[in-house]
N, C-alpha and C. Protein backbone atom coordinates (compact mmCIF):
# COMPACT_ATOMS: atom_id res chain seq x y z
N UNK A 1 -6.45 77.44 -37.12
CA UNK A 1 -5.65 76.26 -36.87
C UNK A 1 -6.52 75.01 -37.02
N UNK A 2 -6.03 73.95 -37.97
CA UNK A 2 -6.84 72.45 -38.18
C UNK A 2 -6.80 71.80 -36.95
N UNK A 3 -8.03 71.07 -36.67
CA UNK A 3 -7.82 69.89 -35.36
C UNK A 3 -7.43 68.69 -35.97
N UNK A 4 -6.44 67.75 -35.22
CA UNK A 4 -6.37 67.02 -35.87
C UNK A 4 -7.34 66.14 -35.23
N UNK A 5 -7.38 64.74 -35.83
CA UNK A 5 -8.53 63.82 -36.35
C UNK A 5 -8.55 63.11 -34.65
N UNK A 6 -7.28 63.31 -33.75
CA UNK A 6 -7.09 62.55 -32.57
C UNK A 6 -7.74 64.16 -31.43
N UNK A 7 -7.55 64.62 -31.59
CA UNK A 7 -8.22 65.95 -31.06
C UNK A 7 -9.79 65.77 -31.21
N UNK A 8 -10.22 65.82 -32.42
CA UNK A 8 -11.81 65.66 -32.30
C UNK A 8 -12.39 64.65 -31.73
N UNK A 9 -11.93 63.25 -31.82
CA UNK A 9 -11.90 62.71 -30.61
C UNK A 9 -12.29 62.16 -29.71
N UNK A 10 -10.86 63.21 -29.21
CA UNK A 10 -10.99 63.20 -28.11
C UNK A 10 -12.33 64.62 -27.19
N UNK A 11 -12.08 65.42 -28.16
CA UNK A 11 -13.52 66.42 -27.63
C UNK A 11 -14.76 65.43 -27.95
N UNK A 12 -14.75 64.74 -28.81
CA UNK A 12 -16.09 64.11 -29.06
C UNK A 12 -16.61 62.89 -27.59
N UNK A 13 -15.60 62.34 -27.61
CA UNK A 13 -15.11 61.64 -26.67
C UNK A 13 -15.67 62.25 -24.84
N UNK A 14 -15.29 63.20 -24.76
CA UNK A 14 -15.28 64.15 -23.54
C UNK A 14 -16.76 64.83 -23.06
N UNK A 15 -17.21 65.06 -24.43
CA UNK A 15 -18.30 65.64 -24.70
C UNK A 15 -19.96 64.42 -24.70
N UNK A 16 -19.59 63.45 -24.26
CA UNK A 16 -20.53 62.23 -23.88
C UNK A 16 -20.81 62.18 -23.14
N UNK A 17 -22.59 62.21 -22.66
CA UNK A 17 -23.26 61.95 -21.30
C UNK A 17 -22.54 60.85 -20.83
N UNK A 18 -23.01 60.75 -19.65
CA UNK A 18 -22.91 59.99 -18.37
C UNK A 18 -23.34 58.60 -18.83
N UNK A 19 -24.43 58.55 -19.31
CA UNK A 19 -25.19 57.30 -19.48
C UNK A 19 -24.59 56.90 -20.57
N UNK A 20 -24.28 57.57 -22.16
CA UNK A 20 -23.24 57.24 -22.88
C UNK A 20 -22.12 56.12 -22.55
N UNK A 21 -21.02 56.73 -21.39
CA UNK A 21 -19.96 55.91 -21.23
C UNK A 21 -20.41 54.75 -20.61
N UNK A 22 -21.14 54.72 -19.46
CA UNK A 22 -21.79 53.43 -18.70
C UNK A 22 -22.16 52.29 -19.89
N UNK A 23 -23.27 52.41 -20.91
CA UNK A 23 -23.27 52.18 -22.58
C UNK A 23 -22.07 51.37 -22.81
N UNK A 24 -21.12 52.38 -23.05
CA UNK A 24 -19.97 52.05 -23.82
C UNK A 24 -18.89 50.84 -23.11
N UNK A 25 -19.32 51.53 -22.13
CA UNK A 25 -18.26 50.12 -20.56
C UNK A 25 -18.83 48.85 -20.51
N UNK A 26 -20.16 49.27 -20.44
CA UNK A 26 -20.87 47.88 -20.60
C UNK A 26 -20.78 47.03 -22.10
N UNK A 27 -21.12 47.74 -23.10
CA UNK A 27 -20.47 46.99 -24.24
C UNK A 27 -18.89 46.30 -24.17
N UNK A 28 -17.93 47.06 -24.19
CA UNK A 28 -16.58 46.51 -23.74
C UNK A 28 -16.85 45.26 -22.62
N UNK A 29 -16.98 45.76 -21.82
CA UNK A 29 -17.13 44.74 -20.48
C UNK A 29 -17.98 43.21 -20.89
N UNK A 30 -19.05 43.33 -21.30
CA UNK A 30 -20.17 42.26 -21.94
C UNK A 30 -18.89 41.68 -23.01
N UNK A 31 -18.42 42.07 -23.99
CA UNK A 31 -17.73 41.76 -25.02
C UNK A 31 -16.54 40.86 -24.86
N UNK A 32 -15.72 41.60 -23.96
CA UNK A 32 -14.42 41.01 -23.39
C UNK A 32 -14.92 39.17 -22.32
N UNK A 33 -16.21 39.91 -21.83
CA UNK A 33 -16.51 38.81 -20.52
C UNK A 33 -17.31 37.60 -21.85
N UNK A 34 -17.86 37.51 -22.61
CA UNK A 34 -18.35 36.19 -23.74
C UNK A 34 -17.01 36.09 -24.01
N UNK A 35 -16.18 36.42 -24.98
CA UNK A 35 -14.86 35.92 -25.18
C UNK A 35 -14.35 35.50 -24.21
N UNK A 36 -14.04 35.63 -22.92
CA UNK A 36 -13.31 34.97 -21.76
C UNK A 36 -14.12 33.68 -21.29
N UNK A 37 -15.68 33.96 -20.99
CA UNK A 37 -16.32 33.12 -20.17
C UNK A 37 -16.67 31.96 -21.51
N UNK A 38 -16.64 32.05 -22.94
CA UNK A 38 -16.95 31.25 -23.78
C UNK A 38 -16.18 30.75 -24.63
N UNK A 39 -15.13 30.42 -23.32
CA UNK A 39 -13.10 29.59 -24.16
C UNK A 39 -13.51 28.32 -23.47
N UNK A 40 -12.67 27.52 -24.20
CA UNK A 40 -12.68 26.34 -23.11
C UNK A 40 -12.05 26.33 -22.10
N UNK A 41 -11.25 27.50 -21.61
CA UNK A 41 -10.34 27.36 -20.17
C UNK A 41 -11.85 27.66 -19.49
N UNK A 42 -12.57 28.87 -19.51
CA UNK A 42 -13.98 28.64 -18.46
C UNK A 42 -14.66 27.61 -18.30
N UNK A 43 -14.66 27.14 -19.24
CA UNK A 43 -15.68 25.69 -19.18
C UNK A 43 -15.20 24.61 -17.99
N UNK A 44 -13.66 24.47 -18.53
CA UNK A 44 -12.78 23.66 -17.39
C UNK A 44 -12.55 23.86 -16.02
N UNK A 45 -12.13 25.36 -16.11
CA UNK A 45 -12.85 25.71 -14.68
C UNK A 45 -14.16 25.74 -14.09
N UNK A 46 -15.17 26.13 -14.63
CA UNK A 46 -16.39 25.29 -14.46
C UNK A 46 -16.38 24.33 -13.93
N UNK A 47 -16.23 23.32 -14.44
CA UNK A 47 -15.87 21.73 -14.30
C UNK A 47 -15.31 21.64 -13.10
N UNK A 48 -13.51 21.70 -12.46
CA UNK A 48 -13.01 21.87 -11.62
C UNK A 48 -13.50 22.65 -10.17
N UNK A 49 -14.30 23.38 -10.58
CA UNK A 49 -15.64 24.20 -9.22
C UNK A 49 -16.50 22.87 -9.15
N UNK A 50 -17.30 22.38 -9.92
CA UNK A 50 -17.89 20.97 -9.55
C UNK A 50 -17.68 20.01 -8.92
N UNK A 51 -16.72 19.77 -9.58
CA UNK A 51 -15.79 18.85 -8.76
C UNK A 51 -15.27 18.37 -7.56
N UNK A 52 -14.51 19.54 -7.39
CA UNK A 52 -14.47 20.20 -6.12
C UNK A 52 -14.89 20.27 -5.18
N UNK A 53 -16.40 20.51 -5.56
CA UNK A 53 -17.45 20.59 -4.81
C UNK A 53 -17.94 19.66 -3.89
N UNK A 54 -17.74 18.78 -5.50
CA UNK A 54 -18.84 17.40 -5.38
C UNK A 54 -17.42 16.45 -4.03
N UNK A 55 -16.39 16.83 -4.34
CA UNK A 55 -15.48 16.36 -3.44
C UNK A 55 -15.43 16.29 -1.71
N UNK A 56 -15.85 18.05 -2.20
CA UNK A 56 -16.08 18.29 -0.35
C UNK A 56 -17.00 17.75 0.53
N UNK A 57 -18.37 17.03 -0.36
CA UNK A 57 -19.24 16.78 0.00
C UNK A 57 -19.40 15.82 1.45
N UNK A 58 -17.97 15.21 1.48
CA UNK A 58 -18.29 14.11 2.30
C UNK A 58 -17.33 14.81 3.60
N UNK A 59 -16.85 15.72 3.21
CA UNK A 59 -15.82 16.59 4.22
C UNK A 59 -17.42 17.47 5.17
N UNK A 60 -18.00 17.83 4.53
CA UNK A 60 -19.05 18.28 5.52
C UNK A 60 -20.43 17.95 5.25
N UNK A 61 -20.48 16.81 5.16
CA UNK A 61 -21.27 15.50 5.83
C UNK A 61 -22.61 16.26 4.32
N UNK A 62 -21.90 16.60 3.32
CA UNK A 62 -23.43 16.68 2.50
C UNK A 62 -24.58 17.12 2.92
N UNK A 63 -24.13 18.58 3.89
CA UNK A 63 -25.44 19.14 4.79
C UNK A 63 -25.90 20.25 3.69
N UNK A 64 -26.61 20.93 4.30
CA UNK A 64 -27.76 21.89 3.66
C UNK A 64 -27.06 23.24 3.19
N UNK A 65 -25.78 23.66 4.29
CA UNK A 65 -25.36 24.54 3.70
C UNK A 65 -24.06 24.13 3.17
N UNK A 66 -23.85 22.86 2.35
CA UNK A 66 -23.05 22.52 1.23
C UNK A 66 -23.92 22.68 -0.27
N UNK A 67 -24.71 22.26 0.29
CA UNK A 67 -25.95 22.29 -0.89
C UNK A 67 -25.92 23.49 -1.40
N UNK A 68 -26.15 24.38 -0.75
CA UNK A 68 -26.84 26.27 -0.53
C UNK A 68 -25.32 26.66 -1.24
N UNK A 69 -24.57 26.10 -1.01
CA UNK A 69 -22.76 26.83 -1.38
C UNK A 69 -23.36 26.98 -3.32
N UNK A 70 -23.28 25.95 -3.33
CA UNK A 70 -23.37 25.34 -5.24
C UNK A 70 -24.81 26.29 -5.52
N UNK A 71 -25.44 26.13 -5.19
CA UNK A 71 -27.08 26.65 -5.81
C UNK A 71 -27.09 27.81 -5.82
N UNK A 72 -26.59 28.95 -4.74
CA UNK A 72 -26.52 30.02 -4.59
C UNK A 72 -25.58 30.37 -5.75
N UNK A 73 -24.20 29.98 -5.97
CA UNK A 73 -23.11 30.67 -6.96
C UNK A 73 -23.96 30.01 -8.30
N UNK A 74 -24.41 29.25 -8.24
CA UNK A 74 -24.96 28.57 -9.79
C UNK A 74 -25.65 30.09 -10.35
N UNK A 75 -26.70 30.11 -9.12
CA UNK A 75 -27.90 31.09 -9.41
C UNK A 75 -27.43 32.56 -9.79
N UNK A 76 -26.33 33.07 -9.28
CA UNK A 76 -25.83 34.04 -9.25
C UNK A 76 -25.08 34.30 -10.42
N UNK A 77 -24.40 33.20 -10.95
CA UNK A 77 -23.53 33.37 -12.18
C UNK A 77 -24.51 33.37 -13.40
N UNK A 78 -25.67 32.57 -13.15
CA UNK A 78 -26.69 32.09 -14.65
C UNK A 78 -27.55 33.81 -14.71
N UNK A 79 -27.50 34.16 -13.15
CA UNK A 79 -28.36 35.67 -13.38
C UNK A 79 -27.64 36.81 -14.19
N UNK A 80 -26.29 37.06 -13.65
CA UNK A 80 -25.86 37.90 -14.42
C UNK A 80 -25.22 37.64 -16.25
N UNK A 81 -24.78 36.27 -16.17
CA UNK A 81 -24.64 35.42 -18.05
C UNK A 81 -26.01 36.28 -18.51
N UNK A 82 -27.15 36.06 -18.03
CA UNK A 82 -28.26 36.31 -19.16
C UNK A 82 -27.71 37.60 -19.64
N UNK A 83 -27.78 38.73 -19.14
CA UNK A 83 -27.50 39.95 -19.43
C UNK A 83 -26.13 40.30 -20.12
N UNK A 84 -25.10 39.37 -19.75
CA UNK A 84 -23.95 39.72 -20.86
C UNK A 84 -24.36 38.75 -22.22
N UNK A 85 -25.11 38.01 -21.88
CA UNK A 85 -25.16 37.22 -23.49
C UNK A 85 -26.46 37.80 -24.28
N UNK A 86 -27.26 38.34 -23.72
CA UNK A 86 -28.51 38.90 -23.98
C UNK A 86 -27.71 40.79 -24.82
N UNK A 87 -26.98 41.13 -23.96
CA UNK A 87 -26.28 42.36 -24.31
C UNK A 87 -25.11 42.34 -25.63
N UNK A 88 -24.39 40.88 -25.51
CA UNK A 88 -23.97 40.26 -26.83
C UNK A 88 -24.78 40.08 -28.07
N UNK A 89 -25.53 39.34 -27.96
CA UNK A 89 -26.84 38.35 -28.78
C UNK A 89 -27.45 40.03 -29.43
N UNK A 90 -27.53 41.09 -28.65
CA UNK A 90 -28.54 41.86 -29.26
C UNK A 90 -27.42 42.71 -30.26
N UNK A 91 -26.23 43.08 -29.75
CA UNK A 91 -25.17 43.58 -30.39
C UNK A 91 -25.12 43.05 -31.98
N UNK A 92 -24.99 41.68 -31.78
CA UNK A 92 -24.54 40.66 -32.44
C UNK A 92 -25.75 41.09 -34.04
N UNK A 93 -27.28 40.20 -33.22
CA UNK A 93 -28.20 40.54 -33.98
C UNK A 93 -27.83 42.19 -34.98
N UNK A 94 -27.80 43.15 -34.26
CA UNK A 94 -28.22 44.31 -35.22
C UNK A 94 -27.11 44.72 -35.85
N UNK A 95 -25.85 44.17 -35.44
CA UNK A 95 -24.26 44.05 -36.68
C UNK A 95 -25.09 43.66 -38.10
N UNK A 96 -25.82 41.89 -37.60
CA UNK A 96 -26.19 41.42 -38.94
C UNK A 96 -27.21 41.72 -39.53
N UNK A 97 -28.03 42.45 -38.96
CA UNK A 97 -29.44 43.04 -39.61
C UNK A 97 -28.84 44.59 -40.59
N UNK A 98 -28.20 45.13 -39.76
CA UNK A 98 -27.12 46.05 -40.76
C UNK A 98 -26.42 45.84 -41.79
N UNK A 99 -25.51 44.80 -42.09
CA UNK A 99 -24.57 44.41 -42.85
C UNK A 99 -25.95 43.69 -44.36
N UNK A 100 -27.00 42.80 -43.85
CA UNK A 100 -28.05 42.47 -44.39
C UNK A 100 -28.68 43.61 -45.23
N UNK A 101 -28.72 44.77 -44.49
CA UNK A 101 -29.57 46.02 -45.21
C UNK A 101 -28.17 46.71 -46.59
N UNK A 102 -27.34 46.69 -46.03
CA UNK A 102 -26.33 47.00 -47.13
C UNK A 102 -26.72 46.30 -48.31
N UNK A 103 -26.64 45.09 -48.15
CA UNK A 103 -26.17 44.22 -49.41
C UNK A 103 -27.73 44.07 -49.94
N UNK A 104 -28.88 44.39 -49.64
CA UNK A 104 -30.33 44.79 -50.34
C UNK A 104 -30.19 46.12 -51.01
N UNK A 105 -29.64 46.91 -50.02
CA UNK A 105 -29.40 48.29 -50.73
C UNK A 105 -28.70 48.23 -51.67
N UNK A 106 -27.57 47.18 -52.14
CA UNK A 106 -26.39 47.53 -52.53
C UNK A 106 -27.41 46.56 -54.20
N UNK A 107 -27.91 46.02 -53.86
CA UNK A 107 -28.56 44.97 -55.12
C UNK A 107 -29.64 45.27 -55.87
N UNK A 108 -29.06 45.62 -57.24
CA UNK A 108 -29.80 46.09 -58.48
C UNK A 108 -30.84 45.58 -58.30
N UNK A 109 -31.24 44.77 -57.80
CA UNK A 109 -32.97 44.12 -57.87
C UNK A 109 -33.51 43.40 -56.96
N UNK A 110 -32.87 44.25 -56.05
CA UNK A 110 -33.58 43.85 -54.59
C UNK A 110 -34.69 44.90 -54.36
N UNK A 111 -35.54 44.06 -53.92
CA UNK A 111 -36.55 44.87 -53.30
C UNK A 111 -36.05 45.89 -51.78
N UNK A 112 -36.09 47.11 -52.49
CA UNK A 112 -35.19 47.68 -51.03
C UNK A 112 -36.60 48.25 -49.89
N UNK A 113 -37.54 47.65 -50.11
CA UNK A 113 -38.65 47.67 -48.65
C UNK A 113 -38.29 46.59 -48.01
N UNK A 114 -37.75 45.70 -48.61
CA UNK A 114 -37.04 44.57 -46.80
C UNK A 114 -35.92 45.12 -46.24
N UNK A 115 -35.27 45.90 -46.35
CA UNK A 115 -34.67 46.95 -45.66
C UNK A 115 -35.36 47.30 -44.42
N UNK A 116 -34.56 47.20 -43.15
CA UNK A 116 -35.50 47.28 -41.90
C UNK A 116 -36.65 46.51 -41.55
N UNK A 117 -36.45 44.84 -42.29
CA UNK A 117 -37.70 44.19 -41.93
C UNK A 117 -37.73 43.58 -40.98
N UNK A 118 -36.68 43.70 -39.89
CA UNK A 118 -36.92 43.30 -38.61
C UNK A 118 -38.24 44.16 -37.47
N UNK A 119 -37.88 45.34 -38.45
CA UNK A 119 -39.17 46.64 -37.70
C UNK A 119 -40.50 46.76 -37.85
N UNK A 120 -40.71 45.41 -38.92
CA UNK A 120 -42.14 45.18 -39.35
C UNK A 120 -43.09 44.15 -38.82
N UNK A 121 -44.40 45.13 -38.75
CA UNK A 121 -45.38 43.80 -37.94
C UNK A 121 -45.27 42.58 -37.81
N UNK A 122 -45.76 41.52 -36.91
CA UNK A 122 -46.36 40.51 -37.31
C UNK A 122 -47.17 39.81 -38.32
N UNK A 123 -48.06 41.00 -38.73
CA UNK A 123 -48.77 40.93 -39.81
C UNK A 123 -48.28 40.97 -41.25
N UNK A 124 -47.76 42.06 -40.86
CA UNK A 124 -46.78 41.99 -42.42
C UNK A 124 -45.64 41.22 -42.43
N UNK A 125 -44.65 40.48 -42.04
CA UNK A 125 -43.80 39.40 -41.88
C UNK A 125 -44.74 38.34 -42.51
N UNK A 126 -45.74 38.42 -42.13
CA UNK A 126 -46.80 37.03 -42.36
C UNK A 126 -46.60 37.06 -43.85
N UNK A 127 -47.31 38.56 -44.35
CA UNK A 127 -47.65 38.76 -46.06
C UNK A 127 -46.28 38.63 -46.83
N UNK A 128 -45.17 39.02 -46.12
CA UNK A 128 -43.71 38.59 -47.03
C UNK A 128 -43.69 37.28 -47.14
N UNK A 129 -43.66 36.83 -46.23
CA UNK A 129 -43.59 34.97 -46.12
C UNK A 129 -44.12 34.19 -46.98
N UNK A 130 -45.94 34.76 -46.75
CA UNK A 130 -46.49 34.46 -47.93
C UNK A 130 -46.20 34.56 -49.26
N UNK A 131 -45.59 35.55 -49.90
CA UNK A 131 -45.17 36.24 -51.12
C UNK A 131 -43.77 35.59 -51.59
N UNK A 132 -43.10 35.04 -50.47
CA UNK A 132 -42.06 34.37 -51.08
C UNK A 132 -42.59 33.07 -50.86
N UNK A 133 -43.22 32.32 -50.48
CA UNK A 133 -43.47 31.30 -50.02
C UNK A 133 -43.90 31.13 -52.04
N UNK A 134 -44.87 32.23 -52.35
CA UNK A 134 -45.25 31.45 -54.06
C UNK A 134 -44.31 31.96 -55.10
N UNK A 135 -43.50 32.82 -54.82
CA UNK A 135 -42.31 32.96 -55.44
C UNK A 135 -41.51 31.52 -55.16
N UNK A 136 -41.19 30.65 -54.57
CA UNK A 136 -40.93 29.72 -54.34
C UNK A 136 -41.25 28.55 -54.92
N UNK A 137 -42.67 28.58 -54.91
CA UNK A 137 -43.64 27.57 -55.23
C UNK A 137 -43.50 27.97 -57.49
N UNK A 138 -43.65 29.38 -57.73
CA UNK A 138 -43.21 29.08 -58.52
C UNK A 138 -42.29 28.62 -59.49
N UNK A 139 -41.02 28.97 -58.81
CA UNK A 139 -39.94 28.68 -59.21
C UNK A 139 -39.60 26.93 -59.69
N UNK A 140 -40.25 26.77 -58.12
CA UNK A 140 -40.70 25.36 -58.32
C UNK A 140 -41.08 24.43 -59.41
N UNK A 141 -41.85 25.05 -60.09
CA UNK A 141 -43.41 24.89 -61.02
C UNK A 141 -42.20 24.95 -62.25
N UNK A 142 -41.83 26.37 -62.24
CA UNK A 142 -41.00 27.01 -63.50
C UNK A 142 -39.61 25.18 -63.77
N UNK A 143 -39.80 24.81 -62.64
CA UNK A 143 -38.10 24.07 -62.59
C UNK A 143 -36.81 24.96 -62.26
N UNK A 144 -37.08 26.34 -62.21
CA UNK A 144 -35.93 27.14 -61.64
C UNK A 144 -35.44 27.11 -60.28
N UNK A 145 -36.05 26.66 -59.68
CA UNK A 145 -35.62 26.46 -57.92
C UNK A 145 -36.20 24.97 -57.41
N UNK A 146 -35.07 23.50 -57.72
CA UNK A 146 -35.58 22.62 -57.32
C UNK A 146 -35.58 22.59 -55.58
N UNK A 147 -36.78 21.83 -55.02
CA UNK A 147 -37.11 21.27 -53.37
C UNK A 147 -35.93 20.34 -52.88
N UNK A 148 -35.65 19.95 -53.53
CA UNK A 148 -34.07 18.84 -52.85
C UNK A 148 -33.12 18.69 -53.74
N UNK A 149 -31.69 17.91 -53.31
CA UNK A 149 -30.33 17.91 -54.07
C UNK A 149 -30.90 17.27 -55.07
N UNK A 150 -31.58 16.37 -55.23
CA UNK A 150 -31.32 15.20 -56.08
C UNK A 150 -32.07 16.35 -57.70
N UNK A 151 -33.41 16.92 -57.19
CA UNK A 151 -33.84 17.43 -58.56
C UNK A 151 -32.71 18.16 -58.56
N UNK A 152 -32.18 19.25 -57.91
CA UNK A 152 -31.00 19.85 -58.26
C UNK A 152 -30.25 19.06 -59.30
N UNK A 153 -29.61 18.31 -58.91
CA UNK A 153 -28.26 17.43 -59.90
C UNK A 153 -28.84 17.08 -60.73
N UNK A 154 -30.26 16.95 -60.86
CA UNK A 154 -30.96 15.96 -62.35
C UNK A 154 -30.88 17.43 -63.37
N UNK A 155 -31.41 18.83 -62.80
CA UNK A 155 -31.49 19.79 -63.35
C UNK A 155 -29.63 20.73 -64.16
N UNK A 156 -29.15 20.31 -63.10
CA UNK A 156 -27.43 20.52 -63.50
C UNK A 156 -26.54 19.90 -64.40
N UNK A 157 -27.41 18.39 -64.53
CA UNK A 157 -26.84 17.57 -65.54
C UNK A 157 -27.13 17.89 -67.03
N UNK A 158 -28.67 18.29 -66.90
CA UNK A 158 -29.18 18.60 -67.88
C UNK A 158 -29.06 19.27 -68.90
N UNK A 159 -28.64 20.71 -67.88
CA UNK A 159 -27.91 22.10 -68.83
C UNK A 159 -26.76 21.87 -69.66
C-alpha cells in the first residue's frame, strides 16, 4: 500500500526530537513576533506606553519607583527583541547566502569557489577582495567598468 505524501509527513513530522520542535516554535514564534512587533501599530503603541507614562508622572510625584516602572519594561523588552531579531537577522542572512550560492552555481562563468564564501577565513576574504579589487582596477584601465555615472554616460554615448 502507497503512503500518501500527507502521511509521510506527518510520520516525518512525529518522528522529530524534542529539541527539533522547540527549533521549529521558536522560528514560527521569532517570525510571526518581527512581523507584529515591526508594523506601525507596535510602534504606536510604543509611543502611547510613553506617554502614558510620561503622564503619570506627576500623579506619583515622579518618584523612583515611577522611574524603575519605564526602565525595568524598557530593559526587559530590548533583552528579549535582541534574540527574536538576532534569530530573524540570522534566518534572514542564510535564505540569502543560499539563494546567492544558486545563482554562482547556476552561472556559466562563475567562479563556483565563492560558493560558501561566507565560511571562509579572514585571510582569505582579504585575498578575494584583493583579486577583485584589480579585476576592478582593470576594468577600469580597460574602460570596461567606469568609477562614476558621468564616465558611464560618456562611455554609453559613445557606443
Amino acid at each position: 500500500m502507497q503512503e500518501t505524501q500527507g502521511e509521510k509527513l506527518r510520520e516525518h513530522r512525529d518522528s522529530r526530537d524534542f529539541i527539533c520542535v522547540i527549533r521549529d516554535a521558536f522560528r514560527i514564534f521569532a517570525r510571526q513576533s518581527s512581523i507584529i512587533l515591526g508594523s506601525a501599530w507596535a510602534f504606536t503603541a510604543a509611543i502611547l506606553i510613553i506617554v502614558t507614562w510620561a503622564f503619570t508622572g506627576p500623579t506619583f510625584h515622579f518618584s523612583d519607583t515611577w522611574q524603575l516602572i519605564i526602565n525595568t519594561g524598557t530593559t526587559i523588552v530590548t533583552f528579549l527583541m535582541v534574540f527574536l531579531i538576532q534569530n530573524t537577522q540570522n534566518r534572514d542572512a542564510k535564505a540569502f547566502q543560499l539563494k546567492l550560492d544558486e545563482i554562482i552555481r547556476a552561472l556559466k562563468d562563475a567562479r563556483n569557489e565563492l560558493v560558501d564564501l561566507e565560511n571562509l577565513s579572514d585571510e582569505d576574504l582579504k585575498i578575494l577582495e584583493q583579486q577583485f579589487q584589480r579585476i576592478r582596477q582593470k576594468a577600469e584601465h580597460d574602460g570596461k567598468h567606469p568609477r562614476n555615472v558621468a564616465s558611464a554616460r560618456r562611455i554609453e554615448e559613445s557606443e
